[in-house]
N, C-alpha and C. Protein backbone atom coordinates (compact mmCIF):
# COMPACT_ATOMS: atom_id res chain seq x y z
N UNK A 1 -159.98 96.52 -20.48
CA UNK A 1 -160.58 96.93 -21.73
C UNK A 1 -160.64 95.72 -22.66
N UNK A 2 -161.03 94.65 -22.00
CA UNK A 2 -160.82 93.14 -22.89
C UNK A 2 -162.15 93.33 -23.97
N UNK A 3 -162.01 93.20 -24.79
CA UNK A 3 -162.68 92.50 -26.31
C UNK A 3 -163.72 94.18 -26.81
N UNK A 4 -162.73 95.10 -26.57
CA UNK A 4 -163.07 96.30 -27.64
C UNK A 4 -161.97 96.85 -28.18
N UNK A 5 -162.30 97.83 -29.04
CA UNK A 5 -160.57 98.61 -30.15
C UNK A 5 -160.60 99.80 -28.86
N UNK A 6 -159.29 99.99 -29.48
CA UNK A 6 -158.88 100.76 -28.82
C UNK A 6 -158.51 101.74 -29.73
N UNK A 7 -158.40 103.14 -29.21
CA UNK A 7 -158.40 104.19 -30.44
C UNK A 7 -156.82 104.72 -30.70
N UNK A 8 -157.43 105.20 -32.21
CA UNK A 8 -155.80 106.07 -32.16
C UNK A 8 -156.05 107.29 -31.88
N UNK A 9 -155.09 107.96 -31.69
CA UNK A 9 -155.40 109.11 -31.31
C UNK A 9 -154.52 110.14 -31.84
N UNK A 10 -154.33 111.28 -32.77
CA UNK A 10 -153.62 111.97 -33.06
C UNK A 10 -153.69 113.21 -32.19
N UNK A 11 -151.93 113.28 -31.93
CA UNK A 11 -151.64 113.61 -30.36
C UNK A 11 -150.99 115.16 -31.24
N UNK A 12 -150.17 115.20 -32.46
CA UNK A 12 -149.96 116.33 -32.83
C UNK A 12 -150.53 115.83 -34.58
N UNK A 13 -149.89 116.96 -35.34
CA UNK A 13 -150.51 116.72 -36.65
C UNK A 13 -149.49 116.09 -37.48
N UNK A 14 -148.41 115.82 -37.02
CA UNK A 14 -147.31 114.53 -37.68
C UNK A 14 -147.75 113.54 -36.83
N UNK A 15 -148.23 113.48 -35.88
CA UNK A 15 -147.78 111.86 -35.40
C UNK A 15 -149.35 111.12 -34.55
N UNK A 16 -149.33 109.99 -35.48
CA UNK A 16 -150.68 109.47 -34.86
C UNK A 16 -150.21 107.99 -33.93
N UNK A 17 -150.74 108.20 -32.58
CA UNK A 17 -150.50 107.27 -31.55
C UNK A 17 -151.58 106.28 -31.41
N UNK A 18 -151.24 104.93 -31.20
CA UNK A 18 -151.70 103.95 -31.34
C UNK A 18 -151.50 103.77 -29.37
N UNK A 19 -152.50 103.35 -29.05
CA UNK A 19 -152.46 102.39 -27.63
C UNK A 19 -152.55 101.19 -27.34
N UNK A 20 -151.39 100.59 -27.44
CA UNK A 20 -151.26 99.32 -27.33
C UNK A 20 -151.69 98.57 -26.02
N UNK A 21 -151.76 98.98 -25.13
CA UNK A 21 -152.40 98.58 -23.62
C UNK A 21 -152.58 99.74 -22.76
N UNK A 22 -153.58 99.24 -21.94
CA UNK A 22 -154.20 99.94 -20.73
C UNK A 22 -154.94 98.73 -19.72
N UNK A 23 -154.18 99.68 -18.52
CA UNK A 23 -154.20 98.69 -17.10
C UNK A 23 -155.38 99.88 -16.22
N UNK A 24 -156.24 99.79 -15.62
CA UNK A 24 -157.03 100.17 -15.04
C UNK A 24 -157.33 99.79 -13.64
N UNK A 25 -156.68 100.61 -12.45
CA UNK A 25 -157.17 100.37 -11.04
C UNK A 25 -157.58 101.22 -10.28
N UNK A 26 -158.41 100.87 -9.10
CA UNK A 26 -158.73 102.03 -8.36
C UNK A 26 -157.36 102.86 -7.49
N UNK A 27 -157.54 104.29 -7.33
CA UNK A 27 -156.34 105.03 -6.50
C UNK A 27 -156.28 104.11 -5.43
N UNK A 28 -157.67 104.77 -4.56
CA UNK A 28 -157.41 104.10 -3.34
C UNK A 28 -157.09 102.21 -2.85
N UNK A 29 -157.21 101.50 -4.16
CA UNK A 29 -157.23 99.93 -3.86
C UNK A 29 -156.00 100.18 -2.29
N UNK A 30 -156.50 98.91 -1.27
CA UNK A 30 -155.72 98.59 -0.86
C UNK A 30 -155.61 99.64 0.70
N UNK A 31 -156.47 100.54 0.73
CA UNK A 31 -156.59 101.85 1.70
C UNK A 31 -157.58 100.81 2.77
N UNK A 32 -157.03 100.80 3.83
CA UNK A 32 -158.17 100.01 4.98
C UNK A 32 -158.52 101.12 5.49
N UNK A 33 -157.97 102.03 6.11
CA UNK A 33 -158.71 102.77 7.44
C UNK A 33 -158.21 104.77 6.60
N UNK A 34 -158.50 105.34 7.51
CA UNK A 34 -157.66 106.77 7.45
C UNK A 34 -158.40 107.56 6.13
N UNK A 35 -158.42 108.37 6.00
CA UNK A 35 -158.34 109.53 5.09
C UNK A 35 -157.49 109.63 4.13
N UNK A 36 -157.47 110.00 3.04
CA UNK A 36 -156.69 110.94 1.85
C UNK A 36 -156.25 112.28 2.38
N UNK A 37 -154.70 112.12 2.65
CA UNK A 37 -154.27 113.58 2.74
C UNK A 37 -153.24 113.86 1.67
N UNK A 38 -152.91 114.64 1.60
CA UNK A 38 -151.34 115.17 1.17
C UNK A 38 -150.13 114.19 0.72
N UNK A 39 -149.98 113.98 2.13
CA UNK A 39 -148.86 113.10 2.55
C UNK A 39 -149.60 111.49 1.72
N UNK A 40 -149.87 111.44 2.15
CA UNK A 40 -150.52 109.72 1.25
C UNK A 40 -150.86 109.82 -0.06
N UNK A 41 -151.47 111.26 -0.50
CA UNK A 41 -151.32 111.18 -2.12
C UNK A 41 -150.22 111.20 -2.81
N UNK A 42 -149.10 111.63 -2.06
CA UNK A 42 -148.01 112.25 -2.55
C UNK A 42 -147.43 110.65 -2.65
N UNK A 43 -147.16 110.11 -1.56
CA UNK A 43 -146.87 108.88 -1.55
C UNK A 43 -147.29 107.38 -2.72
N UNK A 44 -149.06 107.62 -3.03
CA UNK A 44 -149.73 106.80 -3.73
C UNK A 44 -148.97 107.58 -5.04
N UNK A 45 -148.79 108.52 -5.71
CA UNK A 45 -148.69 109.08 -6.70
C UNK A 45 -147.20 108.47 -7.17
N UNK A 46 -146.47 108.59 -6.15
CA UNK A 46 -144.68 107.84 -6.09
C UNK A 46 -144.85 106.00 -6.92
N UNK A 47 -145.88 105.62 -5.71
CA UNK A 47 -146.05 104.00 -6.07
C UNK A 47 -146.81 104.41 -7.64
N UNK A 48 -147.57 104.92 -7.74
CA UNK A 48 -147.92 104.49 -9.12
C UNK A 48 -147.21 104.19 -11.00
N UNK A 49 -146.04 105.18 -10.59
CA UNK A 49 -144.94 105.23 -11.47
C UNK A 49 -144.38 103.75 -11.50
N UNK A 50 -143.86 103.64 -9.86
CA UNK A 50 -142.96 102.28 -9.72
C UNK A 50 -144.11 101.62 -10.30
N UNK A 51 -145.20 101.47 -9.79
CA UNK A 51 -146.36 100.07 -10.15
C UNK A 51 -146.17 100.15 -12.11
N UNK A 52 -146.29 101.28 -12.52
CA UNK A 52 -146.18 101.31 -14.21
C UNK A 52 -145.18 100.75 -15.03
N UNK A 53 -143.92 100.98 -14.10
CA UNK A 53 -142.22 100.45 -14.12
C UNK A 53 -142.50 99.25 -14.50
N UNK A 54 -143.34 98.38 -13.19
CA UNK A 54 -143.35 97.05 -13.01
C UNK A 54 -144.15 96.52 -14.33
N UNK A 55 -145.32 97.15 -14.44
CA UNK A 55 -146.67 96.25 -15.30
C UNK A 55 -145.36 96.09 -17.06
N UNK A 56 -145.07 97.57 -17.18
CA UNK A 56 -144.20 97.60 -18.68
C UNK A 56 -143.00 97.31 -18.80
N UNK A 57 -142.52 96.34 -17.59
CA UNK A 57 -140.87 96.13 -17.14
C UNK A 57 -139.84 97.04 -17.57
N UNK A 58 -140.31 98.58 -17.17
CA UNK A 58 -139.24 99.69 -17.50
C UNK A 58 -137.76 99.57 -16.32
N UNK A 59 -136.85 99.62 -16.48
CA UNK A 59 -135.90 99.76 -15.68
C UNK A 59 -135.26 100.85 -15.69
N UNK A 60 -135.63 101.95 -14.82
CA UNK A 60 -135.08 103.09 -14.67
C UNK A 60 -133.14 103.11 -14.25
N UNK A 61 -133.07 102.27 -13.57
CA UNK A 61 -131.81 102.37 -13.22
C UNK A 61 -130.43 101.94 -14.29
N UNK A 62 -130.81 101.65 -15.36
CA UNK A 62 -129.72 101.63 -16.14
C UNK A 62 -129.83 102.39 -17.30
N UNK A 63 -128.79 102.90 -18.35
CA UNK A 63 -128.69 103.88 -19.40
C UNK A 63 -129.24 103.02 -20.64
N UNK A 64 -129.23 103.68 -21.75
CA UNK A 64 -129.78 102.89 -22.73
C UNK A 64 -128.78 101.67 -23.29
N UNK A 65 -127.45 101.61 -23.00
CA UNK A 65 -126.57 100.92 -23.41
C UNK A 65 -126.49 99.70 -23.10
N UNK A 66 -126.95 99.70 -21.53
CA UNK A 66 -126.88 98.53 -20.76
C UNK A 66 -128.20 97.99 -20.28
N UNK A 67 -129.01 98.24 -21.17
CA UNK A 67 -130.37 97.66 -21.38
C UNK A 67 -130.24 96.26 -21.82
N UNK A 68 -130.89 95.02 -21.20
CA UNK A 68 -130.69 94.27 -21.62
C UNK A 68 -131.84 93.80 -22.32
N UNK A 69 -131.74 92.42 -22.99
CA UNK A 69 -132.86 91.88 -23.82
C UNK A 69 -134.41 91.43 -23.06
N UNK A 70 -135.52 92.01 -23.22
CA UNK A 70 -136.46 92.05 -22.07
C UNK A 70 -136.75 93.40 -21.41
N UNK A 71 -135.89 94.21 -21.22
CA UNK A 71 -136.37 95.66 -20.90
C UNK A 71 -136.49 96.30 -22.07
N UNK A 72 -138.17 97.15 -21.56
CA UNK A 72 -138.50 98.03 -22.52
C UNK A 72 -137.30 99.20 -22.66
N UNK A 73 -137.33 99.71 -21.94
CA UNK A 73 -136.26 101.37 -21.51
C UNK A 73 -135.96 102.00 -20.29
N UNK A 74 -135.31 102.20 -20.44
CA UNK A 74 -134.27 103.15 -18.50
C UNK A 74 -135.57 104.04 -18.59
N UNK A 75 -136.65 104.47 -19.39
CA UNK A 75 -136.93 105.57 -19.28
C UNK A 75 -138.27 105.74 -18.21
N UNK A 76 -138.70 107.00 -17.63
CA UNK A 76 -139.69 106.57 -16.24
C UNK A 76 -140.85 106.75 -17.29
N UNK A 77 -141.92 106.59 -16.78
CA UNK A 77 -143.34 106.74 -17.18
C UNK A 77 -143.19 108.47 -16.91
N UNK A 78 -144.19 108.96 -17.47
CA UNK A 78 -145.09 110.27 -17.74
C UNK A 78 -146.27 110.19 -17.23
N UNK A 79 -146.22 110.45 -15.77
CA UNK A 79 -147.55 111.09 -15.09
C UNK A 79 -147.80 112.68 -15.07
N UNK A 80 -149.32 112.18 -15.42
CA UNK A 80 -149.71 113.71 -15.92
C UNK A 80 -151.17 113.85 -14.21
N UNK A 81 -150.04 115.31 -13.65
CA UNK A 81 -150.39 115.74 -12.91
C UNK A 81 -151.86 115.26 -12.31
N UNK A 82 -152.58 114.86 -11.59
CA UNK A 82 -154.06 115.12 -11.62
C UNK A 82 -155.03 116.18 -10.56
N UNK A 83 -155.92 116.05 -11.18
CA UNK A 83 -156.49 117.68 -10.61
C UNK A 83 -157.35 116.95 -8.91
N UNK A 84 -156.97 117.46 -7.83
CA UNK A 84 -157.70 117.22 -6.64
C UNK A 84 -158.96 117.12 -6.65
N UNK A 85 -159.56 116.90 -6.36
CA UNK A 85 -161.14 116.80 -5.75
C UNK A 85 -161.36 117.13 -5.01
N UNK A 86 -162.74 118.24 -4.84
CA UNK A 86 -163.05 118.46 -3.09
C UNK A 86 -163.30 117.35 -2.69
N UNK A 87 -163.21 117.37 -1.27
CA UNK A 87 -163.13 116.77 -0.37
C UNK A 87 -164.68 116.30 0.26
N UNK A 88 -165.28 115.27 0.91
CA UNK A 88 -166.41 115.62 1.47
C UNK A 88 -166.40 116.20 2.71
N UNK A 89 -167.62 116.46 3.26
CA UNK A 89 -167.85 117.59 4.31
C UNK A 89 -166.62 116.66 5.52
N UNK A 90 -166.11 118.31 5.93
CA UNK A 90 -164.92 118.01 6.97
C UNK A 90 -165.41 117.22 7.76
N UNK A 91 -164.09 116.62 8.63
CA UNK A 91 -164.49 116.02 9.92
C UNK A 91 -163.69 116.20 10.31
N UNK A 92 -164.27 116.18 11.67
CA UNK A 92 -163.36 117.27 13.12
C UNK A 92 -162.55 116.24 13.67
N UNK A 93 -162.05 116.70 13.78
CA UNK A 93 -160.73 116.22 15.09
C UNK A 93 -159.60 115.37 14.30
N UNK A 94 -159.39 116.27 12.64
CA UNK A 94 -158.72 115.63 11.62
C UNK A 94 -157.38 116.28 12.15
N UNK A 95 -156.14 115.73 12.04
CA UNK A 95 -154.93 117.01 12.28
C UNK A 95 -154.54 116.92 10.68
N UNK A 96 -155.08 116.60 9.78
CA UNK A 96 -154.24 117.11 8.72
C UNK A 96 -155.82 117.57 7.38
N UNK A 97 -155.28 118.22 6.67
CA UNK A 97 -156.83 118.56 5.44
C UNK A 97 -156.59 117.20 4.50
N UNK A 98 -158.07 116.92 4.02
CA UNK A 98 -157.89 116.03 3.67
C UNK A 98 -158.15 116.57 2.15
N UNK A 99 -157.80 115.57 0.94
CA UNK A 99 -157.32 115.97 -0.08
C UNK A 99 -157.90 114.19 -0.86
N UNK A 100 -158.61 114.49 -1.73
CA UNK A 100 -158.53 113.40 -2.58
C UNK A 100 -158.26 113.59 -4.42
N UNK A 101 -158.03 112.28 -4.21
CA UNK A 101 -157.37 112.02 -5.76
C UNK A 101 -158.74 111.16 -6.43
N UNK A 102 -158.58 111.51 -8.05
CA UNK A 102 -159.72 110.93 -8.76
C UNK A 102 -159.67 109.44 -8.84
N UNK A 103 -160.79 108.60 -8.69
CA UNK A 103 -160.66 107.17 -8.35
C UNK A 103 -160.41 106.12 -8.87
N UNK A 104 -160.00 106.19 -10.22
CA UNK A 104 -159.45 105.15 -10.66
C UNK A 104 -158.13 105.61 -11.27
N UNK A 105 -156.46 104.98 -11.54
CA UNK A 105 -155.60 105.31 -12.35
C UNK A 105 -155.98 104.56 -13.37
N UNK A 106 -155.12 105.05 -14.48
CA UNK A 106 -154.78 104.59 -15.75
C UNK A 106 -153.27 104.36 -16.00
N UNK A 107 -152.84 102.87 -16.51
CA UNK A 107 -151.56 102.98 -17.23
C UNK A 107 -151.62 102.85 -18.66
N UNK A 108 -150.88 103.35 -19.51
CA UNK A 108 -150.94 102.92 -20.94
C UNK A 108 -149.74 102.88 -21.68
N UNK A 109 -149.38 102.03 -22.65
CA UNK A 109 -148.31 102.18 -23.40
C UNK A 109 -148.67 102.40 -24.40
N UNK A 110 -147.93 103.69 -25.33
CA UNK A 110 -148.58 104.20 -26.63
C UNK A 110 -147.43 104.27 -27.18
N UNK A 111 -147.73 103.89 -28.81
CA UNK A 111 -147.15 103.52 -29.42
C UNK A 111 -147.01 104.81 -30.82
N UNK A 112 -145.52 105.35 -31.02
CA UNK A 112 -146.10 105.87 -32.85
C UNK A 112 -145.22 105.23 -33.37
N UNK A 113 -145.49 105.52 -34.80
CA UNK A 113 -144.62 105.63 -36.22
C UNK A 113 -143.19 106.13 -36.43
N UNK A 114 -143.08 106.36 -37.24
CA UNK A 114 -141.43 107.38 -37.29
C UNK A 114 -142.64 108.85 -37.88
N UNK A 115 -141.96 109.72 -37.05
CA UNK A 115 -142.31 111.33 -37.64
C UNK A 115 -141.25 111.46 -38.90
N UNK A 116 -141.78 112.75 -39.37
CA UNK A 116 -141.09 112.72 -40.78
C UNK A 116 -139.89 113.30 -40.75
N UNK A 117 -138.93 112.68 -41.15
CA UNK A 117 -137.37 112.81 -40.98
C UNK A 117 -136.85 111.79 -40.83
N UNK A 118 -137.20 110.81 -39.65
CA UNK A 118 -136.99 109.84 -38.97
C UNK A 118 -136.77 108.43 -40.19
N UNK A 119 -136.05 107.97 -39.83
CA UNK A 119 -136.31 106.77 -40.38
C UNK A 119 -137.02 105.85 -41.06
N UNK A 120 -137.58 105.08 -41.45
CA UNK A 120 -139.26 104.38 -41.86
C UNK A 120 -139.04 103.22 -40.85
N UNK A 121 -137.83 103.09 -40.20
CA UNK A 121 -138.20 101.37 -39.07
C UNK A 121 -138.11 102.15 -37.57
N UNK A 122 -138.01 103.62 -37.40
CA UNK A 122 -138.04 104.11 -36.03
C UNK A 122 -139.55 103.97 -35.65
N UNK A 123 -139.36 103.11 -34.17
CA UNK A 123 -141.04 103.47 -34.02
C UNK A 123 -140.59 104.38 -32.19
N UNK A 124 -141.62 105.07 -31.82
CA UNK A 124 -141.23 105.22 -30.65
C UNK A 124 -142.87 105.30 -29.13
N UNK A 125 -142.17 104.82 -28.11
CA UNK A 125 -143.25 104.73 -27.02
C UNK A 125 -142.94 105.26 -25.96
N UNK A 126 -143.83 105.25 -25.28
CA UNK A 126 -144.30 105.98 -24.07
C UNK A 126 -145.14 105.59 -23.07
N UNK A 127 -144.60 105.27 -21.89
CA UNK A 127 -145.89 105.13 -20.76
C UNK A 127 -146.48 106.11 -20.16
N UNK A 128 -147.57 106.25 -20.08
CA UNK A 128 -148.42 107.32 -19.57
C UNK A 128 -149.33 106.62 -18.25
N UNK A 129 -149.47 107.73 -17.36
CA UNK A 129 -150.29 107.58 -15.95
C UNK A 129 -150.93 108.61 -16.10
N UNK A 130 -152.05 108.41 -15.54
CA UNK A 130 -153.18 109.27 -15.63
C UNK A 130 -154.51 109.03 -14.38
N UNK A 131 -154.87 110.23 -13.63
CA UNK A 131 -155.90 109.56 -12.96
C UNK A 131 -157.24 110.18 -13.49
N UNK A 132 -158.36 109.39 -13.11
CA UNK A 132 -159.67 109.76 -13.50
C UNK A 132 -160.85 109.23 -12.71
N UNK A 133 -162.24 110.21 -12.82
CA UNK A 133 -163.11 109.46 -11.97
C UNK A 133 -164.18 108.55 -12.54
N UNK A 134 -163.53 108.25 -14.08
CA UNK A 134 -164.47 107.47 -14.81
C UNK A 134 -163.48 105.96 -15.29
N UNK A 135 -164.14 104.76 -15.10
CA UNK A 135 -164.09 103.59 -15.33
C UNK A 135 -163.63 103.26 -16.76
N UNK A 136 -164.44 104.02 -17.66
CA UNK A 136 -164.32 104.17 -19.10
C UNK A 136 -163.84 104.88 -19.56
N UNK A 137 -162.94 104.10 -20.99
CA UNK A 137 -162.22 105.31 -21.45
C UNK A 137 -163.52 105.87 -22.59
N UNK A 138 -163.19 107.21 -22.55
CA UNK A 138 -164.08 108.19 -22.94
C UNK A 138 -163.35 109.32 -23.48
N UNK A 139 -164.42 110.23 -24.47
CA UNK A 139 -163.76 111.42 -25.11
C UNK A 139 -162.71 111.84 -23.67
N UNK A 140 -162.93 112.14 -22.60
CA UNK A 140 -162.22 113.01 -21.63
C UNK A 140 -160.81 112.35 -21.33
N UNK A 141 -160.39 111.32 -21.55
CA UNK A 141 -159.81 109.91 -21.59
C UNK A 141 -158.94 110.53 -22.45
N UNK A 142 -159.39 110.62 -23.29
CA UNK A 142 -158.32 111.34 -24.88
C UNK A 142 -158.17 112.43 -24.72
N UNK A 143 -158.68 113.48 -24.20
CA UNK A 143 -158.12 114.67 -23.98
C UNK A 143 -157.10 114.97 -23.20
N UNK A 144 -157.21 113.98 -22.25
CA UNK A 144 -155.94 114.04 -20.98
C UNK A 144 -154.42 113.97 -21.73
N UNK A 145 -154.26 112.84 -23.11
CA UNK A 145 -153.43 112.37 -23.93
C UNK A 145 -152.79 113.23 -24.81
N UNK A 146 -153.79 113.92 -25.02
CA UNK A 146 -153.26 115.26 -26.40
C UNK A 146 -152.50 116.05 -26.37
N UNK A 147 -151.66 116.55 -25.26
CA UNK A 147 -151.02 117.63 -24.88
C UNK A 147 -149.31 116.64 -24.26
N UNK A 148 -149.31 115.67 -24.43
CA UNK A 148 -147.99 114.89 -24.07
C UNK A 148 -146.70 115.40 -24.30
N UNK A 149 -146.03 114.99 -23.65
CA UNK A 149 -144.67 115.99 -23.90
C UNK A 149 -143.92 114.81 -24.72
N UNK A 150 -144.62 114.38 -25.88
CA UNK A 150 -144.06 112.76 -26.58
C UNK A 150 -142.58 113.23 -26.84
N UNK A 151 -142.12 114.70 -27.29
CA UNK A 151 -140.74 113.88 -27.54
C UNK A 151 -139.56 114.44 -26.80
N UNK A 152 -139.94 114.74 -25.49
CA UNK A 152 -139.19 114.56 -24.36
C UNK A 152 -139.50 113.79 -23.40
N UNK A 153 -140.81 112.81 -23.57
CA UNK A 153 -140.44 111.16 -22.60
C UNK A 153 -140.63 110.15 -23.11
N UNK A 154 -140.35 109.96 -24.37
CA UNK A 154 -140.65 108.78 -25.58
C UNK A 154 -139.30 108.02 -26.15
N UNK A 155 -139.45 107.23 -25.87
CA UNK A 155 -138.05 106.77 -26.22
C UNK A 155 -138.18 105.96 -28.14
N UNK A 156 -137.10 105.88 -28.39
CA UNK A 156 -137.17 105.37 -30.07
C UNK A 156 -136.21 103.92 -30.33
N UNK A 157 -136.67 103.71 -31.07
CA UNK A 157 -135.79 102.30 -31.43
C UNK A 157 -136.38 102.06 -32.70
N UNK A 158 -135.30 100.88 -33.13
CA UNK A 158 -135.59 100.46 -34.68
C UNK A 158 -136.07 99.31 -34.58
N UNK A 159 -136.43 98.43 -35.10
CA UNK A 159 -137.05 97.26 -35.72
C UNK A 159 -136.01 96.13 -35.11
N UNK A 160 -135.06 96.10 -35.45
CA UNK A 160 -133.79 95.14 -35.13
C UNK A 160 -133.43 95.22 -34.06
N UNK A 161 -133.65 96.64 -33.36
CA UNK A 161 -132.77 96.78 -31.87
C UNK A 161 -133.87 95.97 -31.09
N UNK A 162 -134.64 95.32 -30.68
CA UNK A 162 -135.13 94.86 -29.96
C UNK A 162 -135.73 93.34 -29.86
């Protein structure tokens, strides 16, 4: 998304989210031979978290205490389910159904404010995964966003802690 804005987006009616980055790849990158089944989406869907881990250097394996300087948060990304695709016309002599996923992912790190109560130096973020069959982010892009479970996978910090 090099050299356009990027939107905010008000996700509830206290809190307006800012997107500070988005990484854009195809599902399948990297697929030589075989079909989309089950078993391999289930699998691609696993790597895509870790791949999100990696791009926003989240470290799941330690608590917030023992976070060191350089990690964002222990906390995992928020993939939001994605809806299957039919399939194209069968082909025989498959032993498993085949099943596809929409063709490009999305990673993003979004950013808010302090909600009201909070502090004025709490800001808090979130990585989000998302798949889609459009290249561009678009109204449908933002709709996927609106319904986030921000403050059960958003982590918070102050100004100083980091």
């Amino acid at each position: 998304m090099y050299g356009c804005d990027l939107p905010r987006l008000e996700i509830f009616p206290e809190r307006i989210v800012e997107i500070l980055s988005l990484h854009v790849c195809p599902t399948y990158s990297g697929l030589i031979e075989g079909y989309p089944d089950k078993t391999l989406n289930d699998l691609i869907l696993d790597h895509l978290v870790s791949e999100a881990c990696r791009i926003y250097c989240l470290d799941r394996t330690v608590d917030d205490e023992a976070c060191t300087k350089g990690k964002r948060s222990p906390q995992r990304p928020f993939l939001i389910e994605p809806m299957l695709l039919p399939s194209p016309a069968p082909i025989f002599n498959l032993r498993c159904q085949m099943e596809n996923l929409p063709g490009f992912t999305w990673f993003a790190l979004l950013q808010s404010g302090p909600k009201l109560g909070q502090p004025s130096d709490t800001t808090t973020e979130m990585v989000v995964v998302w798949l889609q069959n459009s290249i561009q982010f678009c109204p449908d892009t933002a709709a996927n966003l609106w319904n986030l479970p921000w403050d059960e996978w958003a982590w918070s910090y102050r100004a100083g802690d980091i």
